[in-house]
Protein backbone atom coordinates (compact mmCIF):
# COMPACT_ATOMS: atom_id res chain seq x y z
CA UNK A 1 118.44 25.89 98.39
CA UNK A 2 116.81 23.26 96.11
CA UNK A 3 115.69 23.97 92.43
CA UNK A 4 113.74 26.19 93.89
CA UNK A 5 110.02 25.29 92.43
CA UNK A 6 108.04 28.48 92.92
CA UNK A 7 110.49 30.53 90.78
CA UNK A 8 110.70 27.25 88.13
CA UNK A 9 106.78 27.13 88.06
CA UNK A 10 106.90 30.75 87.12
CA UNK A 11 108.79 29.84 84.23
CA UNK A 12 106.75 26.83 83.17
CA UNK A 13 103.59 29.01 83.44
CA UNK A 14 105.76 31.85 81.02
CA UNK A 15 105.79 29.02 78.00
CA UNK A 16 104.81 30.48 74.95
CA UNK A 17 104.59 34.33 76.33
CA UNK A 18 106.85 37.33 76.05
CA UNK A 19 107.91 37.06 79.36
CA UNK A 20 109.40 33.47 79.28
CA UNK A 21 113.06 34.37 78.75
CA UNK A 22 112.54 37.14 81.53
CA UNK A 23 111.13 34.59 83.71
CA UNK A 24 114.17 32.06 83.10
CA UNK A 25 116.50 34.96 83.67
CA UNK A 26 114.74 35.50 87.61
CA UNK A 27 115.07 31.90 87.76
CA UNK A 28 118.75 31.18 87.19
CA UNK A 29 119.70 34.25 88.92
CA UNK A 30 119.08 32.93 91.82
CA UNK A 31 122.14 30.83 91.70
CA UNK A 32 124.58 33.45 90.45
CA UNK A 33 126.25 36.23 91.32
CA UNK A 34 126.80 38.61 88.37
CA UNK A 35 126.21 42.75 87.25
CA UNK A 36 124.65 42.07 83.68
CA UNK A 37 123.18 39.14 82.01
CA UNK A 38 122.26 38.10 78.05
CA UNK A 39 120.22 35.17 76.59
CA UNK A 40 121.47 34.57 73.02
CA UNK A 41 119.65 31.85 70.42
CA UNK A 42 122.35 29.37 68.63
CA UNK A 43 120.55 28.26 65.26
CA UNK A 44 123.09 26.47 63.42
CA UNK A 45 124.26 28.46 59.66
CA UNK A 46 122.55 31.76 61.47
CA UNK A 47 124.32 34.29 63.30
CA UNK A 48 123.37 34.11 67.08
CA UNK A 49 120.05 36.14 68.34
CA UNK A 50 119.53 38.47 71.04
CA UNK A 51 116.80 37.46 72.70
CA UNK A 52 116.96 38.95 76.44
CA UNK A 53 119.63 41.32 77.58
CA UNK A 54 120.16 43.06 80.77
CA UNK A 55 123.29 44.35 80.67
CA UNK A 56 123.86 47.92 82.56
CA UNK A 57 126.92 48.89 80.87
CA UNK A 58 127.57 47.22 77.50
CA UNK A 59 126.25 49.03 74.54
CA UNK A 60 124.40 47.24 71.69
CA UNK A 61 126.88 48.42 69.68
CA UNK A 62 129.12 46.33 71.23
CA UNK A 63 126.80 43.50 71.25
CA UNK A 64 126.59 43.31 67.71
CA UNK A 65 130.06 43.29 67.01
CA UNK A 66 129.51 39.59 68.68
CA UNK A 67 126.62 38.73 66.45
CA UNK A 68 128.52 39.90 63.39
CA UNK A 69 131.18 37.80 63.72
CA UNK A 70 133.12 37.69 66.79
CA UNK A 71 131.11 34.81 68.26
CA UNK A 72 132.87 32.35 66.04
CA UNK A 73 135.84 33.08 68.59
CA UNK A 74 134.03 32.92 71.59
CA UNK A 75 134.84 30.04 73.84
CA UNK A 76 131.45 29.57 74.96
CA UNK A 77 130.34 29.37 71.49
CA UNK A 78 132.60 27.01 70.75
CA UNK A 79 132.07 24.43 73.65
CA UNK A 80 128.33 24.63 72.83
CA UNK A 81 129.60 23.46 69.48
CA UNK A 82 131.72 21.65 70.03
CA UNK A 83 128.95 19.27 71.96
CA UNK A 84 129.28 20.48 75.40
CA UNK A 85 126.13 21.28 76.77
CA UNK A 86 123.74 21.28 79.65
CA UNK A 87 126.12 22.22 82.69
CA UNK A 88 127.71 25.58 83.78
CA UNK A 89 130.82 26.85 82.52
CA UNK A 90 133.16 29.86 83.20
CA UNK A 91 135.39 31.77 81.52
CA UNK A 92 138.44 30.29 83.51
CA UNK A 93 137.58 26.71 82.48
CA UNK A 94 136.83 27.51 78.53
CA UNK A 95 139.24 30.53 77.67
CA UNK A 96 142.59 29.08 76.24
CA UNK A 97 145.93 29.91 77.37
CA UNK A 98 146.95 33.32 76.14
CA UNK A 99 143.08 34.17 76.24
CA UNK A 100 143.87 37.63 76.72
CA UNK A 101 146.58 38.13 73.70
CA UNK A 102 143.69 36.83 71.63
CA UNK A 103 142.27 39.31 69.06
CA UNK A 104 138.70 38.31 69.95
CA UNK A 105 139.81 39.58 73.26
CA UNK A 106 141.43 42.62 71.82
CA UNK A 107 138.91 43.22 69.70
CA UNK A 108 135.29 42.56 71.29
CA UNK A 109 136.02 41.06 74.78
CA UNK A 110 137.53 44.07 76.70
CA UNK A 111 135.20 46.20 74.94
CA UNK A 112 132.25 44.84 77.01
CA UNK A 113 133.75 45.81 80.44
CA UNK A 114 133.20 42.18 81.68
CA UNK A 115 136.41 40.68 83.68
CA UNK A 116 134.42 37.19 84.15
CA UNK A 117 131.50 35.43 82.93
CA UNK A 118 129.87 32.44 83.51
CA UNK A 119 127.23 30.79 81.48
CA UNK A 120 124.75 27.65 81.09
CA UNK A 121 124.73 26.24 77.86
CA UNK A 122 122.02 24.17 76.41
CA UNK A 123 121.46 22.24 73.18
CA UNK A 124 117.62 22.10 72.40
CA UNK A 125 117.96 20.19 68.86
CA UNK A 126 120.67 18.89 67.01
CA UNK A 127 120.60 22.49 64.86
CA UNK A 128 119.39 25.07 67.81
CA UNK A 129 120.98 25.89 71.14
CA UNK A 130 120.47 28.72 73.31
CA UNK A 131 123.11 30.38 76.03
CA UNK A 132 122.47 32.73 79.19
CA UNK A 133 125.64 34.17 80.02
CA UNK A 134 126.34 36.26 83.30
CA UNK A 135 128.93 38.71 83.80
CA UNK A 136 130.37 40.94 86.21
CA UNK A 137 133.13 43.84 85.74
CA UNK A 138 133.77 43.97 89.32
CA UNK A 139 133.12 40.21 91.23
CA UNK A 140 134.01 36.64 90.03
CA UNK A 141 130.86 34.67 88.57
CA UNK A 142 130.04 31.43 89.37
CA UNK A 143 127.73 29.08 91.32
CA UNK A 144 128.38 28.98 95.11
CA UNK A 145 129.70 24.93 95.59
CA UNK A 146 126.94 23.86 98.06
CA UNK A 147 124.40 25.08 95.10
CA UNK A 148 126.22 24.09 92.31
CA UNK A 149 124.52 20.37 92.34
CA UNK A 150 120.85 21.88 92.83
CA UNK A 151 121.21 24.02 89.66
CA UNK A 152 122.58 20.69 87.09
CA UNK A 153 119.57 18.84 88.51
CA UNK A 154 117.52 21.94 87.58
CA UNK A 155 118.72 22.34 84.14
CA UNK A 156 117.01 19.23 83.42
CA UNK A 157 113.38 20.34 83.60
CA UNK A 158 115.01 24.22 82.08
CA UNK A 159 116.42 22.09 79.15
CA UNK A 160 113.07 20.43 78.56
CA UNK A 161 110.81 23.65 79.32
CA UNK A 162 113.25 25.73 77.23
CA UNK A 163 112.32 22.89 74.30
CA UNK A 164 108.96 23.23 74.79
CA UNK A 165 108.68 27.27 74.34
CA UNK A 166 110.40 27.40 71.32
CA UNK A 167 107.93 24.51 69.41
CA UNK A 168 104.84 26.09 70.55
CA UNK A 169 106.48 29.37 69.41
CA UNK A 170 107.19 27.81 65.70
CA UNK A 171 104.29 25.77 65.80
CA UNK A 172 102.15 29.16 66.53
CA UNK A 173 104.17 30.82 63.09
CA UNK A 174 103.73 27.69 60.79
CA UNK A 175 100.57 26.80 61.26
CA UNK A 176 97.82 29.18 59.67
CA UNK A 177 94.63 29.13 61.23
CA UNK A 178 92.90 32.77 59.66
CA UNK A 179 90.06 32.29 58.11
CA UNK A 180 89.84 32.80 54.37
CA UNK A 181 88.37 36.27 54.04
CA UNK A 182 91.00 37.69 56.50
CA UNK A 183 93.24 39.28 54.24
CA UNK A 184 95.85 41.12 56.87
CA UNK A 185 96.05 37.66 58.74
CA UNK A 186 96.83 36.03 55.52
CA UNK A 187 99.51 38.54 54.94
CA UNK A 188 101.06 37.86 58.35
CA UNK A 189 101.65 34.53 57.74
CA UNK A 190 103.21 35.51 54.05
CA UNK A 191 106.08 36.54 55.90
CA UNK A 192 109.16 35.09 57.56
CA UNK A 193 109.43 35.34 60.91
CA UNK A 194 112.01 37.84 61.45
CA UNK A 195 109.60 40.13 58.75
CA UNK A 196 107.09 39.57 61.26
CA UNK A 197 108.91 41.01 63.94
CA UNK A 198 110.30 44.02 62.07
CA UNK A 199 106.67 44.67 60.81
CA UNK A 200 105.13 44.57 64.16
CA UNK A 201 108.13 47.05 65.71
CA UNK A 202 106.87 49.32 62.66
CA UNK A 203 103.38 49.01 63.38
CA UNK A 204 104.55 50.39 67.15
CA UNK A 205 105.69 53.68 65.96
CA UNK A 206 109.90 52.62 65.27
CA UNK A 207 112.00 53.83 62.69
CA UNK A 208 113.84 51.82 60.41
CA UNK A 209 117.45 53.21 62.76
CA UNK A 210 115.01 52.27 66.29
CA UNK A 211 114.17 48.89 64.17
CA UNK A 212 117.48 47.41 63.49
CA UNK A 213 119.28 48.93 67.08
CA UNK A 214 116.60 46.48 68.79
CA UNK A 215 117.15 43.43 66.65
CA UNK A 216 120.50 44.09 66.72
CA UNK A 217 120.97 44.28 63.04
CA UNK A 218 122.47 46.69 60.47
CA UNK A 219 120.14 49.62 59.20
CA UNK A 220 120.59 48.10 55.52
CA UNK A 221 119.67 45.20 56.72
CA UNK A 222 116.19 46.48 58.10
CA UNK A 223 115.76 48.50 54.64
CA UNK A 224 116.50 45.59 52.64
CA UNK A 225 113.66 43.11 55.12
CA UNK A 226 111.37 46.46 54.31
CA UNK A 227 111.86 45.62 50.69
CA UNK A 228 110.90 42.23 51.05
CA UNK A 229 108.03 42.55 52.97
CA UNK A 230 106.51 45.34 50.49
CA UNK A 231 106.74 43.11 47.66
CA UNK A 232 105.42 40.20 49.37
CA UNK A 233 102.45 42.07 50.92
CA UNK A 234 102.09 43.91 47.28
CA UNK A 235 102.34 47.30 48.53
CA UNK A 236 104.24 50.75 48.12
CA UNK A 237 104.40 52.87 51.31
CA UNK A 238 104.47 52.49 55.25
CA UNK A 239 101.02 54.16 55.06
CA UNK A 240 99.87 51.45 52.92
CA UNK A 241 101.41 48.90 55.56
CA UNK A 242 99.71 50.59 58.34
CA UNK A 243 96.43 50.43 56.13
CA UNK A 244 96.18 46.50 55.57
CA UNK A 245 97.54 46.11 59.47
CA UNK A 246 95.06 48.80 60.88
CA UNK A 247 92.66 46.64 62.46
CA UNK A 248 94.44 43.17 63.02
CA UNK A 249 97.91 44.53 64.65
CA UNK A 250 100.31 41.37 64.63
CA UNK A 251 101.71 39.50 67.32
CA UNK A 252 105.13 39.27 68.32
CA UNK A 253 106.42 35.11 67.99
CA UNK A 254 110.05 35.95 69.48
């Protein structure tokens, strides 16, 4: 089987684009067999973020029940905390005895329909980590043995390409280059990223209720990041948003 190098190239070539995680997902795939898959962001003092799901039977709903709190029990989170990083792992080898008297199993686990998972955990920098997790409600998940050595030697260049998206993506938000008349460029980069994001699904014709169900994110939390980003841009109204935006839509740096 090998690492596969077509499929990795397509990832490599997916650095610093939208469809990077997507492209990592194809990748990894290849080695497991699973029904649904998720990509969540680690960023130490932060609750974890979404940022590719493909999941065909978990709601978001349950998803951020995770994100609000139930992570702190999860044993994936844990191990990725707790140092372990850059291998597979499955639920059999992390969940502790009584896993399934646990109330994060009560409570969250069950609730996704998953019976196993496996996932690939990697640490990026001492505060961010990201992990792909791939479950199944009807088949065990794991890496086929023979393959099993092919992906670790993979993870490798992942870990390292993985690295590299996410500091051209926060070099590409910290570093202004608009030039001085451009006053809606200016304004982007007057903003954090997550008001970036939430302006740009705005600027796309969402709601506030469409906004926060894909960030995964409360509705008050949305209203309160509208707030914020209408006193920082010094305006009153969406249509005044839309206004200074008009002509220099913003891009998304997720």
């Amino acid at each position: 089987m090998g690492i596969q190098v077509e499929k990795l190239s397509a990832v490599i070539d997916a650095v610093a684009t939208r469809q990077f995680y997507a492209n990592l997902l194809v990748y990894l795939e290849g080695f497991f067999a699973f029904d649904s898959a998720i990509v969540y962001a680690f960023e130490h003092g932060e609750a974890p973020r979404c940022l590719l799901k493909t999941e065909r039977e978990n709601s978001d709903a349950v998803n951020q029940i995770y994100q609000q709190g139930a992570y702190l029990e999860d044993p994936f989170y844990q191990t990725l905390n707790g140092g372990g990083h850059g291998d597979v792992f499955t639920l059999r080898q992390l969940a502790p005895c009584g896993f399934y008297q646990t109330d994060y199993y009560r409570n969250f686990y069950r609730k996704t329909g998953w019976r196993d998972e496996a996932g690939v955990l990697l640490q990026l920098t001492p505060a961010r980590g990201i992990g792909v997790f791939f479950g199944s409600a009807r088949q065990t998940v794991g890496v086929c043995f023979p393959h099993l050595a092919d992906l670790r030697d993979a993870l490798k260049l992942v870990k390292s390409v993985v690295r590299l998206h996410g500091e051209v993506v926060v070099a590409e938000v910290s570093v202004p280059s608009a030039p001085p008349g451009d006053s809606a460029a200016q304004a982007r980069y007057a903003l954090t990223p997550r008001e970036r994001e939430i302006v740009d699904l705005v600027l796309a014709g969402n709601g506030s209720q469409q906004v926060a169900e894909r960030l995964f994110i409360s509705l008050g939390t949305v209203k309160n990041h509208r707030k914020n980003i209408y006193g920082k841009l010094n305006i009153g109204s969406q249509a005044e948003l839309f206004s200074l935006f008009l002509n220099a839509p913003l891009r998304r740096t997720a």
